[in-house]
N, C-alpha and C. Protein backbone atom coordinates (compact mmCIF):
# COMPACT_ATOMS: atom_id res chain seq x y z
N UNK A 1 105.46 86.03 110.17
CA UNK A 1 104.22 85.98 109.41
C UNK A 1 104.17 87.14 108.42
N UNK A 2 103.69 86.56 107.54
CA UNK A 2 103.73 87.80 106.21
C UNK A 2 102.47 88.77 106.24
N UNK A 3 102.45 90.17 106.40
CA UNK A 3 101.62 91.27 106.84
C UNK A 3 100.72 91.21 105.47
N UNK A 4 101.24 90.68 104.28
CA UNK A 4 100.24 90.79 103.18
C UNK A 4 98.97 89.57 102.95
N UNK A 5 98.93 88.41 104.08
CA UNK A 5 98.65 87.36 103.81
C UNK A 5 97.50 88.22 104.59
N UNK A 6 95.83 87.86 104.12
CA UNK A 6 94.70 88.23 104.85
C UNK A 6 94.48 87.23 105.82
N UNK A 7 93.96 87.67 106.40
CA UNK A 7 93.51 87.06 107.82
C UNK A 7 92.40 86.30 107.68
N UNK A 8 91.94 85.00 107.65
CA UNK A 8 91.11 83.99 107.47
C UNK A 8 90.16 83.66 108.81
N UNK A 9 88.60 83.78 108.21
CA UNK A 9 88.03 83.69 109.15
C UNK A 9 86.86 82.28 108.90
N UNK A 10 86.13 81.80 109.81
CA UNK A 10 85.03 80.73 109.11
C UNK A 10 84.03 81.84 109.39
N UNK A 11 82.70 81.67 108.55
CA UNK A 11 81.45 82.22 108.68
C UNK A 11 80.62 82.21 110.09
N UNK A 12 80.86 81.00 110.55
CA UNK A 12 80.31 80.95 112.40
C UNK A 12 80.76 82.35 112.41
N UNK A 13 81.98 82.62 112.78
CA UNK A 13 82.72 83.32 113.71
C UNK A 13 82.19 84.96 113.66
N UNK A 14 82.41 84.90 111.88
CA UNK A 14 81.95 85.89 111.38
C UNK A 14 80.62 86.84 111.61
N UNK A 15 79.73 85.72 111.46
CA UNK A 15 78.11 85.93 111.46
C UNK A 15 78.20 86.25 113.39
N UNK A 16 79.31 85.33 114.08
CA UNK A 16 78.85 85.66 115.47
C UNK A 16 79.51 86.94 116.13
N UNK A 17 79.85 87.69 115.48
CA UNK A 17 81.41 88.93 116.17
C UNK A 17 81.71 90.00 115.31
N UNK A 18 80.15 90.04 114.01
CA UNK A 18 80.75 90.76 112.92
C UNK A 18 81.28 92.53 112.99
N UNK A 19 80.50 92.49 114.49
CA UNK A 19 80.51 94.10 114.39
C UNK A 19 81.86 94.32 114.66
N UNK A 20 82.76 93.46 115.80
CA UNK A 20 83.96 93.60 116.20
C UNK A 20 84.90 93.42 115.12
N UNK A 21 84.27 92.61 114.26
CA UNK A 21 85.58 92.26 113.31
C UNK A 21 85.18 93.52 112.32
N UNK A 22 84.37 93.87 112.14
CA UNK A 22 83.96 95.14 110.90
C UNK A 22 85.09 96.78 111.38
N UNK A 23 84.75 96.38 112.78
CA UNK A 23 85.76 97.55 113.71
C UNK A 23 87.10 97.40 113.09
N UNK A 24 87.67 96.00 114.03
CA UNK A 24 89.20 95.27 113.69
C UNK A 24 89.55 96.24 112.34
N UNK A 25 88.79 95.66 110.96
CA UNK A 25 89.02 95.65 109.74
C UNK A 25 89.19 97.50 109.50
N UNK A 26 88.52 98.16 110.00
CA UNK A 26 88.34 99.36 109.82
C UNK A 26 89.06 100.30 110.55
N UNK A 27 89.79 99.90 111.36
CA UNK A 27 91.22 100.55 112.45
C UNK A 27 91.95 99.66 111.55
N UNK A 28 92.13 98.45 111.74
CA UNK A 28 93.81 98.16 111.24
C UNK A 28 94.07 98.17 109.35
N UNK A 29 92.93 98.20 108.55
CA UNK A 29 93.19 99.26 107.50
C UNK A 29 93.13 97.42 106.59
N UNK A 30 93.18 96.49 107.75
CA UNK A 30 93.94 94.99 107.17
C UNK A 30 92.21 93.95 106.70
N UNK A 31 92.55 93.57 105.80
CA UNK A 31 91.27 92.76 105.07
C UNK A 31 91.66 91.85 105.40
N UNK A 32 89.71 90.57 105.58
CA UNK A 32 89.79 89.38 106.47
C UNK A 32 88.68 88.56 105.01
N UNK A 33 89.48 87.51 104.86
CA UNK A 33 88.96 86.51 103.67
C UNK A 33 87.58 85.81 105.06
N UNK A 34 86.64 85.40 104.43
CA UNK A 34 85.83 84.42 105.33
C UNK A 34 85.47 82.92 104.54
N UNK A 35 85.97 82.42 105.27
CA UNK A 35 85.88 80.79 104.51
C UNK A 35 84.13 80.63 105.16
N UNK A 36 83.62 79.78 104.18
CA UNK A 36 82.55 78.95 104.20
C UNK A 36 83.00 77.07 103.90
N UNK A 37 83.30 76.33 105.18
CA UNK A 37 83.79 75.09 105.23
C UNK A 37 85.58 75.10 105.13
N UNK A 38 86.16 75.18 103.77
CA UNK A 38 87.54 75.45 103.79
C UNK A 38 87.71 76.42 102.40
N UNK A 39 86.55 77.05 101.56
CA UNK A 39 87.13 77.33 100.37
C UNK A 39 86.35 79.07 100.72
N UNK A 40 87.30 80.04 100.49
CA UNK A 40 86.87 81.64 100.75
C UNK A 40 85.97 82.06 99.67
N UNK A 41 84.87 82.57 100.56
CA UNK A 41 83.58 82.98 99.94
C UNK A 41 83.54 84.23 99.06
N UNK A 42 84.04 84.90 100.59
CA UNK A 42 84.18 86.99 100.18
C UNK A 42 84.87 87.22 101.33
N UNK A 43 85.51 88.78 100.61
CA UNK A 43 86.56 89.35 101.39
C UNK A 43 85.95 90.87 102.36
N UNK A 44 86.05 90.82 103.17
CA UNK A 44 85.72 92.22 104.16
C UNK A 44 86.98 93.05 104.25
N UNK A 45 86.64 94.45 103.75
CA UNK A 45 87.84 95.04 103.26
C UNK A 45 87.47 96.24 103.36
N UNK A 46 88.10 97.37 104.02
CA UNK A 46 88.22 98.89 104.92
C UNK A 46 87.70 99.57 103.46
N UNK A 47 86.80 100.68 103.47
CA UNK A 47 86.63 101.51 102.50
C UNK A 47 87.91 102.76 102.59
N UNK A 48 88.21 103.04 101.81
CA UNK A 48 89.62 104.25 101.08
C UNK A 48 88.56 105.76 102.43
N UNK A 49 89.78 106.04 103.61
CA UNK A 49 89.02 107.08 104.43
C UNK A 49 87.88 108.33 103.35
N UNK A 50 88.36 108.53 102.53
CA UNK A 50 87.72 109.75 101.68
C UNK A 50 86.61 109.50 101.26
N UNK A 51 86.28 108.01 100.70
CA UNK A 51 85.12 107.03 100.69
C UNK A 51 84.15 107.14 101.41
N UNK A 52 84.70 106.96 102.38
CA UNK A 52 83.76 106.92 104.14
C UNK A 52 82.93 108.16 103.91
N UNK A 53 84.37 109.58 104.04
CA UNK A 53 83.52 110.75 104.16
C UNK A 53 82.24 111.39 103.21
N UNK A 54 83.04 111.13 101.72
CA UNK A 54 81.69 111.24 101.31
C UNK A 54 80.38 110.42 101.48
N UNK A 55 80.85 110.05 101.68
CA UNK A 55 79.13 108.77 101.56
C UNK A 55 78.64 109.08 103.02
N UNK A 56 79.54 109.61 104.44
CA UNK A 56 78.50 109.95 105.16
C UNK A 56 77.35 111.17 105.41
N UNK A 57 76.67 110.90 105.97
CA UNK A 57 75.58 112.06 105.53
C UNK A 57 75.58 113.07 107.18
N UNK A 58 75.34 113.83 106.21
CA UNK A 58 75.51 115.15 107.13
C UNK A 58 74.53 115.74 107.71
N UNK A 59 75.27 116.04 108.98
CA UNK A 59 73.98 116.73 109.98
C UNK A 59 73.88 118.02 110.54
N UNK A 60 72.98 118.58 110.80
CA UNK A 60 72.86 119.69 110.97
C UNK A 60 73.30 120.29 111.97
């Protein structure tokens, strides 16, 4: 299987497991297309780590 091909999901699945798959996506670095019926809607895709850091907010 080719490591560049995204990983295809339906919206059920999505809408039902999103937090796990938001995880998945965000450890394995790997973006997941989500079909709505058979044709891909939008892509869920890891923010660049440095991304993350700035944008999180800081605590005291």
């Amino acid at each position: 299987m080719d490591s560049d091909i995204p990983l295809m999901l339906g919206i059920s699945q999505v809408k039902r497991d999103f937090s796990r798959i938001a995880k998945d996506v965000a450890t394995t670095g790997k973006p997941i297309v989500v079909l709505k019926g058979s044709k891909p809607i939008v892509q869920i895709a890891p923010l660049p780590n440095s991304s993350i850091q700035d944008e999180a907010p800081k605590t005291a």
